[in-house]
C-alpha atoms as a PDB file:
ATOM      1  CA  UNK A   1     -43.063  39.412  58.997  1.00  0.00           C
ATOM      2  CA  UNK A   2     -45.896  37.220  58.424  1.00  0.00           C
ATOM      3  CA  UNK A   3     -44.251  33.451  60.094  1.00  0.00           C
ATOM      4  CA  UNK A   4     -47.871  32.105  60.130  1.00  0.00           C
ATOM      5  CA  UNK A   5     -47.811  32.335  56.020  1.00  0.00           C
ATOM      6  CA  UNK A   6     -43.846  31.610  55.488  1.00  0.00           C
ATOM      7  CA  UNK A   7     -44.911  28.643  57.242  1.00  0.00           C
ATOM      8  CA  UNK A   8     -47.644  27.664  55.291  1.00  0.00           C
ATOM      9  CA  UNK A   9     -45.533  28.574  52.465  1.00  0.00           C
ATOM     10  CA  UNK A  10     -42.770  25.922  53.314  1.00  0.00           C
ATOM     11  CA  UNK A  11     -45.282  23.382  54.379  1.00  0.00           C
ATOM     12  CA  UNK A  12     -47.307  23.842  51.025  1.00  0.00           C
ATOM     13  CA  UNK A  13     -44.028  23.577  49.290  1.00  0.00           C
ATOM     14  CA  UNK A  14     -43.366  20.042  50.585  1.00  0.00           C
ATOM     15  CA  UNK A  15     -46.708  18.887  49.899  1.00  0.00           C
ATOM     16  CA  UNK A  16     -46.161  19.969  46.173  1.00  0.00           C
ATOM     17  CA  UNK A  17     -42.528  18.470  46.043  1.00  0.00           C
ATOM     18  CA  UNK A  18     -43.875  14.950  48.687  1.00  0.00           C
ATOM     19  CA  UNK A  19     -46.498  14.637  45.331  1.00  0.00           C
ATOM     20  CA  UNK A  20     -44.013  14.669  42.465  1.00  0.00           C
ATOM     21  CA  UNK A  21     -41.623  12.349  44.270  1.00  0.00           C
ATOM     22  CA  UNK A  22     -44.658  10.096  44.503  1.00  0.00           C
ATOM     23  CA  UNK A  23     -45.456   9.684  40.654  1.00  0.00           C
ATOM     24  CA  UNK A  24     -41.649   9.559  39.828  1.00  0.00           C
ATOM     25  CA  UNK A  25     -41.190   6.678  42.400  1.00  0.00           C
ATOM     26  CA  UNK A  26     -44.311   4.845  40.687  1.00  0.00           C
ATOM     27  CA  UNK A  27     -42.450   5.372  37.695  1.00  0.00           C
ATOM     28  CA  UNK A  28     -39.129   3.997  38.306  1.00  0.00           C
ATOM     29  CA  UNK A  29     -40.257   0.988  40.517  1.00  0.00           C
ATOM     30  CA  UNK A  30     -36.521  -0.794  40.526  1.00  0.00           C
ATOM     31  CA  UNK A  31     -34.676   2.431  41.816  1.00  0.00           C
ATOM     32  CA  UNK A  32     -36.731   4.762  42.823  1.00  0.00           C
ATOM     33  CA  UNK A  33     -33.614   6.334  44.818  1.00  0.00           C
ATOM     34  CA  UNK A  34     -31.695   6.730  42.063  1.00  0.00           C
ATOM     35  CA  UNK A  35     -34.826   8.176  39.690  1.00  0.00           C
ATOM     36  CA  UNK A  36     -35.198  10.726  42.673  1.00  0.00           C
ATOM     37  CA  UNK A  37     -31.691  12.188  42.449  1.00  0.00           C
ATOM     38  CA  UNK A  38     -31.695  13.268  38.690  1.00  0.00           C
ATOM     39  CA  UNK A  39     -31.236  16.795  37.778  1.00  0.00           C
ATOM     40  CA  UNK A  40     -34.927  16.391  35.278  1.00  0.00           C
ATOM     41  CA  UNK A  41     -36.255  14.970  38.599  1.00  0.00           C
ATOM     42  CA  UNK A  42     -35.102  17.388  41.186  1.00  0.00           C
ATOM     43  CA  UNK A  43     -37.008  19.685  37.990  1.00  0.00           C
ATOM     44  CA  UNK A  44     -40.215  18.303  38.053  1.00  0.00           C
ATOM     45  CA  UNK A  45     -40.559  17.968  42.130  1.00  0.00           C
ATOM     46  CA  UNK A  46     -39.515  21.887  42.111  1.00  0.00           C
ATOM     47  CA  UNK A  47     -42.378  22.187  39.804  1.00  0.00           C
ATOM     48  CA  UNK A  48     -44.657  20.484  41.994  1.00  0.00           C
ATOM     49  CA  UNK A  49     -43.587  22.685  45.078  1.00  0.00           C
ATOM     50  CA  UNK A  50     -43.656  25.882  43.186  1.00  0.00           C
ATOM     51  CA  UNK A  51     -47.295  25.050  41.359  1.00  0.00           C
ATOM     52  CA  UNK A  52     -48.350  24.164  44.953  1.00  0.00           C
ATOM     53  CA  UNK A  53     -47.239  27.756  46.605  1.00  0.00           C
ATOM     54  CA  UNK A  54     -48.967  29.369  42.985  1.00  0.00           C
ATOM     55  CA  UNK A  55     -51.939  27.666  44.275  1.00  0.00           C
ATOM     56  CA  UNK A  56     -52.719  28.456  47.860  1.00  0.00           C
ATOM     57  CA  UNK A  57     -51.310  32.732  46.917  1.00  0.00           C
ATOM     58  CA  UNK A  58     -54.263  32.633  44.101  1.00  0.00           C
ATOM     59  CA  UNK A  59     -56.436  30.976  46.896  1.00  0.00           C
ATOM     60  CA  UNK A  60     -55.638  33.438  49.292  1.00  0.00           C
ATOM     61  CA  UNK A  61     -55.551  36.213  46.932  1.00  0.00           C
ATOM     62  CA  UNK A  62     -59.244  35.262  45.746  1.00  0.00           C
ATOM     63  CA  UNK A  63     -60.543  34.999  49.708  1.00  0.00           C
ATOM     64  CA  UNK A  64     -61.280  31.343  48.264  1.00  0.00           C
ATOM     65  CA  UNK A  65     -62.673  29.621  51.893  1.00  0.00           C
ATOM     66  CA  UNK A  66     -63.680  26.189  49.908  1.00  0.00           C
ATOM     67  CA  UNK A  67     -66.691  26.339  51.699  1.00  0.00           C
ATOM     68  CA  UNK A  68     -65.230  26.151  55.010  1.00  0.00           C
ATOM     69  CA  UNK A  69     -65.943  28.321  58.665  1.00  0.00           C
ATOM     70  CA  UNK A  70     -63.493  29.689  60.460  1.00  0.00           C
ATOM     71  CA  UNK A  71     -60.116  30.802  60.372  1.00  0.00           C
ATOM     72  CA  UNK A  72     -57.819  28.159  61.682  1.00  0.00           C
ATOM     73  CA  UNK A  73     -60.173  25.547  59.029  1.00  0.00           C
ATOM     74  CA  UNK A  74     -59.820  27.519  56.509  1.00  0.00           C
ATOM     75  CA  UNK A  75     -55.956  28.321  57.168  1.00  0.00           C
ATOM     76  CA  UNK A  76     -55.502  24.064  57.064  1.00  0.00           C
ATOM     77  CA  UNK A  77     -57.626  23.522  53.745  1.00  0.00           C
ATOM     78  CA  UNK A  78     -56.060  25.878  51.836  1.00  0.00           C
ATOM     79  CA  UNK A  79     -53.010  24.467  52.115  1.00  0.00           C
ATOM     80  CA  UNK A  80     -53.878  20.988  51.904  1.00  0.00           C
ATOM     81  CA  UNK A  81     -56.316  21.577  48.372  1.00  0.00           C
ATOM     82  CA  UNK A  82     -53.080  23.412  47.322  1.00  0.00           C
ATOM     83  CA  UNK A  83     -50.472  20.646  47.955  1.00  0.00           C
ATOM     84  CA  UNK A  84     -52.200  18.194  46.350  1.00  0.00           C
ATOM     85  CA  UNK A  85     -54.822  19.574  44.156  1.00  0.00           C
ATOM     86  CA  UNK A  86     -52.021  22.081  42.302  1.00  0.00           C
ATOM     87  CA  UNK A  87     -50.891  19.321  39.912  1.00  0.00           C
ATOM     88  CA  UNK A  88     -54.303  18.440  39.210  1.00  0.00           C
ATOM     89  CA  UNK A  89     -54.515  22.265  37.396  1.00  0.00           C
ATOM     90  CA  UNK A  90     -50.968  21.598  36.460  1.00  0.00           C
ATOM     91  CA  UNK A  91     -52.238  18.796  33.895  1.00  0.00           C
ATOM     92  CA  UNK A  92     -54.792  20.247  31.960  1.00  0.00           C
ATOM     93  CA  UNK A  93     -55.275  21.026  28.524  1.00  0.00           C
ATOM     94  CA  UNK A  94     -56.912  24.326  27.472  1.00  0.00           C
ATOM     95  CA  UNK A  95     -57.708  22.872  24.042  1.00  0.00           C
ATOM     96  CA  UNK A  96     -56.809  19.318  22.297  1.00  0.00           C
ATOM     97  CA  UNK A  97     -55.295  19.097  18.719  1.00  0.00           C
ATOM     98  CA  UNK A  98     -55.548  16.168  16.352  1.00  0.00           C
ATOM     99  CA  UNK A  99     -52.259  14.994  14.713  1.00  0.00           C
ATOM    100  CA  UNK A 100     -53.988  11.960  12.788  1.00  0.00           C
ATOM    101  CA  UNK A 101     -55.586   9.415  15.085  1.00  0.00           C
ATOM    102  CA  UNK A 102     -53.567  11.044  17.838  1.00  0.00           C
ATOM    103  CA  UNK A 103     -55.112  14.368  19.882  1.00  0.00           C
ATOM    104  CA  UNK A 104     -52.646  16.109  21.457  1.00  0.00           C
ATOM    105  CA  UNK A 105     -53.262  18.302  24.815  1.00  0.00           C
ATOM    106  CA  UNK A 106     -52.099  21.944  24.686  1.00  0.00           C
ATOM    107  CA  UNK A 107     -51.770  23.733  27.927  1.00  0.00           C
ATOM    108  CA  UNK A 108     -49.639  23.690  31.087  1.00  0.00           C
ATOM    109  CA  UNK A 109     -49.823  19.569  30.901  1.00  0.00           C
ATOM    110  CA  UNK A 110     -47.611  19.979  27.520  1.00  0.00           C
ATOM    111  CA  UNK A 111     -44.703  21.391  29.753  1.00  0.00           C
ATOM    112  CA  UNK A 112     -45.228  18.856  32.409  1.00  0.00           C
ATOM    113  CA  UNK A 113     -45.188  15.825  29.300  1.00  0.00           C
ATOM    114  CA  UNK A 114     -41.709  17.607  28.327  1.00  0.00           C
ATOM    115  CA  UNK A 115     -40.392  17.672  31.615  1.00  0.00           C
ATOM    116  CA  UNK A 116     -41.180  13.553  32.635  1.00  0.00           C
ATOM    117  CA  UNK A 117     -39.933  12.760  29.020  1.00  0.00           C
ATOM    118  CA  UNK A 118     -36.641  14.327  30.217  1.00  0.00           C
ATOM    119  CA  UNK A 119     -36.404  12.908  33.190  1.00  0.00           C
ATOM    120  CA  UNK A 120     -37.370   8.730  31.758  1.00  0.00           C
ATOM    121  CA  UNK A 121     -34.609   9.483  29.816  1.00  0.00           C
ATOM    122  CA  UNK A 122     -32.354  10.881  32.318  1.00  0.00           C
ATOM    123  CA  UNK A 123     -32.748   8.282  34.686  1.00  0.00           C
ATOM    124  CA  UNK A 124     -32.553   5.597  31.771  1.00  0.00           C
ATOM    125  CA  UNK A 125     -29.229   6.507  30.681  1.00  0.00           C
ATOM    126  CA  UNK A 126     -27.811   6.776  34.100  1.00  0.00           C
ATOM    127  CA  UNK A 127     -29.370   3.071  35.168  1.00  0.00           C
ATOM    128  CA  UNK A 128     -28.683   1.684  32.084  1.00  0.00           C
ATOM    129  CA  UNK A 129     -24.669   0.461  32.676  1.00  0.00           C
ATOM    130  CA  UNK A 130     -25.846  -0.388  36.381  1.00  0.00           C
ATOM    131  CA  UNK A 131     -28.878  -2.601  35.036  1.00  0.00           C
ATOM    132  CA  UNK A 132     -27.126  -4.251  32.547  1.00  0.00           C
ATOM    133  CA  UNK A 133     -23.756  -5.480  34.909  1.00  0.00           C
ATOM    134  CA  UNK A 134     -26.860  -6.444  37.625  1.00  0.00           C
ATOM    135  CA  UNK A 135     -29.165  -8.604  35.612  1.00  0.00           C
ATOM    136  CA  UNK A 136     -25.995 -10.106  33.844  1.00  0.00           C
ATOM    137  CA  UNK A 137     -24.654 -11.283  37.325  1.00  0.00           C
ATOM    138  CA  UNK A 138     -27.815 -12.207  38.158  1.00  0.00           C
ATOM    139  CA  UNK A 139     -29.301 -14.032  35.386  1.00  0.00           C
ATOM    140  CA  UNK A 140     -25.126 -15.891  35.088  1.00  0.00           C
ATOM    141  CA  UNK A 141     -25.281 -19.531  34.040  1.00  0.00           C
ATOM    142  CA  UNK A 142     -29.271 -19.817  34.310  1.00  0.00           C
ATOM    143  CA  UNK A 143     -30.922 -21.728  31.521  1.00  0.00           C
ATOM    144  CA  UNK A 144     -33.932 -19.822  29.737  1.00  0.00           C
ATOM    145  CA  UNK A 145     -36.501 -22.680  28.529  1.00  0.00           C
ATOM    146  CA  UNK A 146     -35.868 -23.607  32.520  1.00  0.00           C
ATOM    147  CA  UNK A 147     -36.794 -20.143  34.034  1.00  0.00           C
ATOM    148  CA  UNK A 148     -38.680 -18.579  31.881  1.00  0.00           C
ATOM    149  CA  UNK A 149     -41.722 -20.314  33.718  1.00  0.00           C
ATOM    150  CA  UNK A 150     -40.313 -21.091  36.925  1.00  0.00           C
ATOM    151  CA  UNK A 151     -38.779 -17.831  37.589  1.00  0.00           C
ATOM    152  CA  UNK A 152     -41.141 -15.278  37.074  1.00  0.00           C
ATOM    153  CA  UNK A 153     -43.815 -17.501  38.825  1.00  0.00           C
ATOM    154  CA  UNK A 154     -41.524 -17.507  42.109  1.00  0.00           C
ATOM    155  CA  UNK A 155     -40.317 -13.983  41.874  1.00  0.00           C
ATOM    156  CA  UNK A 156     -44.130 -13.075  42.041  1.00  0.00           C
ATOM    157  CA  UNK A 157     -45.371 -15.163  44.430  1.00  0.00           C
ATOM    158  CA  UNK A 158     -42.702 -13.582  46.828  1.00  0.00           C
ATOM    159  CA  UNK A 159     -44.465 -10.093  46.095  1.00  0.00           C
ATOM    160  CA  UNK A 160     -47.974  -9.562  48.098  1.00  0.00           C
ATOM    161  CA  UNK A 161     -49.333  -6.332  46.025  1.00  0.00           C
ATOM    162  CA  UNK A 162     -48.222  -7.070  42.278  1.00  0.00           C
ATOM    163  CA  UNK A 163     -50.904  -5.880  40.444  1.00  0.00           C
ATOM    164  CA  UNK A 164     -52.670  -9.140  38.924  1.00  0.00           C
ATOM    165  CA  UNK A 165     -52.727  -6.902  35.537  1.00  0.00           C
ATOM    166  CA  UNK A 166     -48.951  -6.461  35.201  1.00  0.00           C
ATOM    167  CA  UNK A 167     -48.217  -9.994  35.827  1.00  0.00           C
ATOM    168  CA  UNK A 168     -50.504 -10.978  32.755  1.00  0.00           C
ATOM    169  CA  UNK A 169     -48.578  -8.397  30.942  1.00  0.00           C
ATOM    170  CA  UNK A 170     -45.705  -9.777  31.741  1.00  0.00           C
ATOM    171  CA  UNK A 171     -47.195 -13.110  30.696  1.00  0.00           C
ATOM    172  CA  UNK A 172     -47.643 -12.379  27.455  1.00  0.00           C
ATOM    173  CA  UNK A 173     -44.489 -10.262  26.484  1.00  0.00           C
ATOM    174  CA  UNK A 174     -42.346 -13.689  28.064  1.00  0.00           C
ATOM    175  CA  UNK A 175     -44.763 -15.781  25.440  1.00  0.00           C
ATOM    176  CA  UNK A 176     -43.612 -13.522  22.554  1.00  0.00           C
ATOM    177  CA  UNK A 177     -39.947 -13.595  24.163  1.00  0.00           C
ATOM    178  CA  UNK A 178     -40.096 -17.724  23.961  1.00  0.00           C
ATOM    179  CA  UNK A 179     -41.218 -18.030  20.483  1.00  0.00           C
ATOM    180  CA  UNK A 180     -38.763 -15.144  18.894  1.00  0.00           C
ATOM    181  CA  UNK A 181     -35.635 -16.578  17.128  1.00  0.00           C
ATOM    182  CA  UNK A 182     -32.726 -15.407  18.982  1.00  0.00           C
ATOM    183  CA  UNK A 183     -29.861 -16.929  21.221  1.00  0.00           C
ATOM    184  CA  UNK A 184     -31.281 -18.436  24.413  1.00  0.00           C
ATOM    185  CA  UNK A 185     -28.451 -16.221  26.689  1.00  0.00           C
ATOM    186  CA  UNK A 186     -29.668 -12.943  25.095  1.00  0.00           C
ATOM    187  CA  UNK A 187     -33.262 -14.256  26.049  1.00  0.00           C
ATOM    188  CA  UNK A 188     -32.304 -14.672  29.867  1.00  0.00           C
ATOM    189  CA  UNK A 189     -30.893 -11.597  29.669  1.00  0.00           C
ATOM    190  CA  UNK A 190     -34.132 -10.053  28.790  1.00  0.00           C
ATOM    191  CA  UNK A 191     -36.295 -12.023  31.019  1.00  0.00           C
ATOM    192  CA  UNK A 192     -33.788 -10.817  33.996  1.00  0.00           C
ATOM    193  CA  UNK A 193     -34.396  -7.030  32.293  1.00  0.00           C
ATOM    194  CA  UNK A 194     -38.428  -7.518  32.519  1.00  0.00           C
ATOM    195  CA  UNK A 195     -38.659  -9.163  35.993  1.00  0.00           C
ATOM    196  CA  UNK A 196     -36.121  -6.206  37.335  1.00  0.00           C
ATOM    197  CA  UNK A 197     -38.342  -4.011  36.436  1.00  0.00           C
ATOM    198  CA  UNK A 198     -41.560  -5.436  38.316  1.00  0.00           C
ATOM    199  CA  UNK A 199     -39.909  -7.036  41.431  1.00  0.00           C
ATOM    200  CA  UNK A 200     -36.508  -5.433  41.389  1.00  0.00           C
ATOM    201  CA  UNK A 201     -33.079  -6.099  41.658  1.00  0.00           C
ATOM    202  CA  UNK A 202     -32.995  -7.857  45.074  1.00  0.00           C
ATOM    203  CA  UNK A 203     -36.420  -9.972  44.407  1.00  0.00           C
ATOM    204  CA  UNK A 204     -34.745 -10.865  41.289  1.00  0.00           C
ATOM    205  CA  UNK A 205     -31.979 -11.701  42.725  1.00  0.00           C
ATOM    206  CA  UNK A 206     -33.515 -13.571  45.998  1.00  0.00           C
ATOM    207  CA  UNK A 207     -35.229 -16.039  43.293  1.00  0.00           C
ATOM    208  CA  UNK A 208     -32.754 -16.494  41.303  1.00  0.00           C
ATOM    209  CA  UNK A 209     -30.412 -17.904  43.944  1.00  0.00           C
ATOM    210  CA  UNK A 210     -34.071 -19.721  45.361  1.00  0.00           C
ATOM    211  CA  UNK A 211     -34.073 -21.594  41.952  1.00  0.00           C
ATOM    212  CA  UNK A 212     -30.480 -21.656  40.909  1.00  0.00           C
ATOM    213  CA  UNK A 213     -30.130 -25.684  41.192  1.00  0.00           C
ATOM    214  CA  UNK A 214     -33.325 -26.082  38.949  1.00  0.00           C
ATOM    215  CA  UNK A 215     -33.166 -23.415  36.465  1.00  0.00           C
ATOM    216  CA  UNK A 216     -29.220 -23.563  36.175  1.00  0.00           C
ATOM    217  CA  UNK A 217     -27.775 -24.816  32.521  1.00  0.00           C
ATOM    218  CA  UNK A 218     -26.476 -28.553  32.270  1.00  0.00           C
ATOM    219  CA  UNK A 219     -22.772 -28.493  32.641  1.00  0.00           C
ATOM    220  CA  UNK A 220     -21.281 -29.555  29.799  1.00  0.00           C
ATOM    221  CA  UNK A 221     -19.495 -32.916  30.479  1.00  0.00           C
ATOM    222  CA  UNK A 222     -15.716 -32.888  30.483  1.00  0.00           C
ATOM    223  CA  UNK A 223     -14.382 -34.524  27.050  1.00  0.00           C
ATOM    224  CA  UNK A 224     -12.579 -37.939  27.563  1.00  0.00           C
ATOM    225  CA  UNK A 225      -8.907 -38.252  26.949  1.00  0.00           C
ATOM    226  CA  UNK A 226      -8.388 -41.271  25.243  1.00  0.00           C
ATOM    227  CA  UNK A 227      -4.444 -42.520  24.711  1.00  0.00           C
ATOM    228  CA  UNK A 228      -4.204 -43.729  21.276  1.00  0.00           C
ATOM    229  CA  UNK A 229      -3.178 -47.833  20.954  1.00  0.00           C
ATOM    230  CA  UNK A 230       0.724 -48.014  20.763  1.00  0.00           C
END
């Protein structure tokens, strides 16, 4: 039995699977745990490991040396250009199809589309009951026209490496959010939504309870009992 190439079998494997995980976390920035631990998920990563292991067998198969001298080198960037570079074959598209102004890719990356489709909505229905109870505890008693400035400006000024593109993204879709006519607690509870999913839930939550005292609602005042004159 052949333990040096079981070896490089497993470690190959992990590369392909450590890669998936990678673009599913990137995807799912609040919970990237819990994205991980759906069945589609678990799919896709298996993918990733088995496309990986494909990849360094054709290498192998083919006496591909990438160029490189001697056997140990070779042995190490073989598995390495399969780890990470199997995905990379894994998305292409033998030929593109327009569907009106839309071109569609046909090839192994229409399986892999499929397959992260599944899993967004996978994870979405399995965070959604935990996301709403979260932001709603969250977001409790806070006044929109206050936060809806102060909030998100605090929330990301906590985070060092929020892209500067998403926060103007953000920007925007909390301009649009202002102006629509709707009730102002349905509006907080989207802002809470939008920030979760940049900063997460414990940001969110950490500037929220930063801010409470200036971004809370007014209290309405107690009415006055009056005794009527005899």
């Amino acid at each position: 039995m052949n333990w040096a190439a079981i070896l490089d079998g497993v470690l190959v494997g992990l590369l392909g699977v450590f890669v998936g995980s990678g673009e599913l976390v990137s995807r799912y920035r609040d919970a990237p745990g819990s994205a991980l631990r759906t069945p589609p998920a678990l799919l896709y990563m298996a993918l990733n490991g088995a496309a990986a292991i494909l990849a360094l067998a054709l290498m192998r198969a083919f006496g591909w040396t990438l160029g490189v001298q001697g056997a140990d080198a070779v042995r190490w960037t073989q598995v390495l250009a399969a780890g990470f570079g199997a995905m990379a074959v894994f998305r292409t598209s033998l030929f593109t199809i327009r569907v009106g102004d839309q071109e569609i890719g046909v090839g192994p990356i229409s399986f892999l589309q499929v397959v992260l489709s599944t899993a967004d909505r996978a994870v979405d229905r399995a965070r959604a009951k935990d996301r709403s109870a979260a932001v709603k505890a969250a977001m409790k008693g806070i006044a929109f026209q206050k936060a809806y400035q102060a909030l998100p400006a605090y929330a990301f000024a906590l985070m060092q490496n929020l892209p500067e593109e998403d926060q103007q993204l953000f920007a925007r879709q909390v301009g649009l959010l202002a102006s629509a006519e709707m009730d102002e607690d349905v509006k907080t509870l989207i802002l809470g939504l939008a920030l979760m999913n940049l900063v997460g839930r414990d940001v969110l939550i950490a500037a929220v309870n930063s801010l409470r005292e200036d971004i809370q609602k007014v209290a309405s005042p107690e009415p006055t009992l009056t005794t009527p004159p005899a």
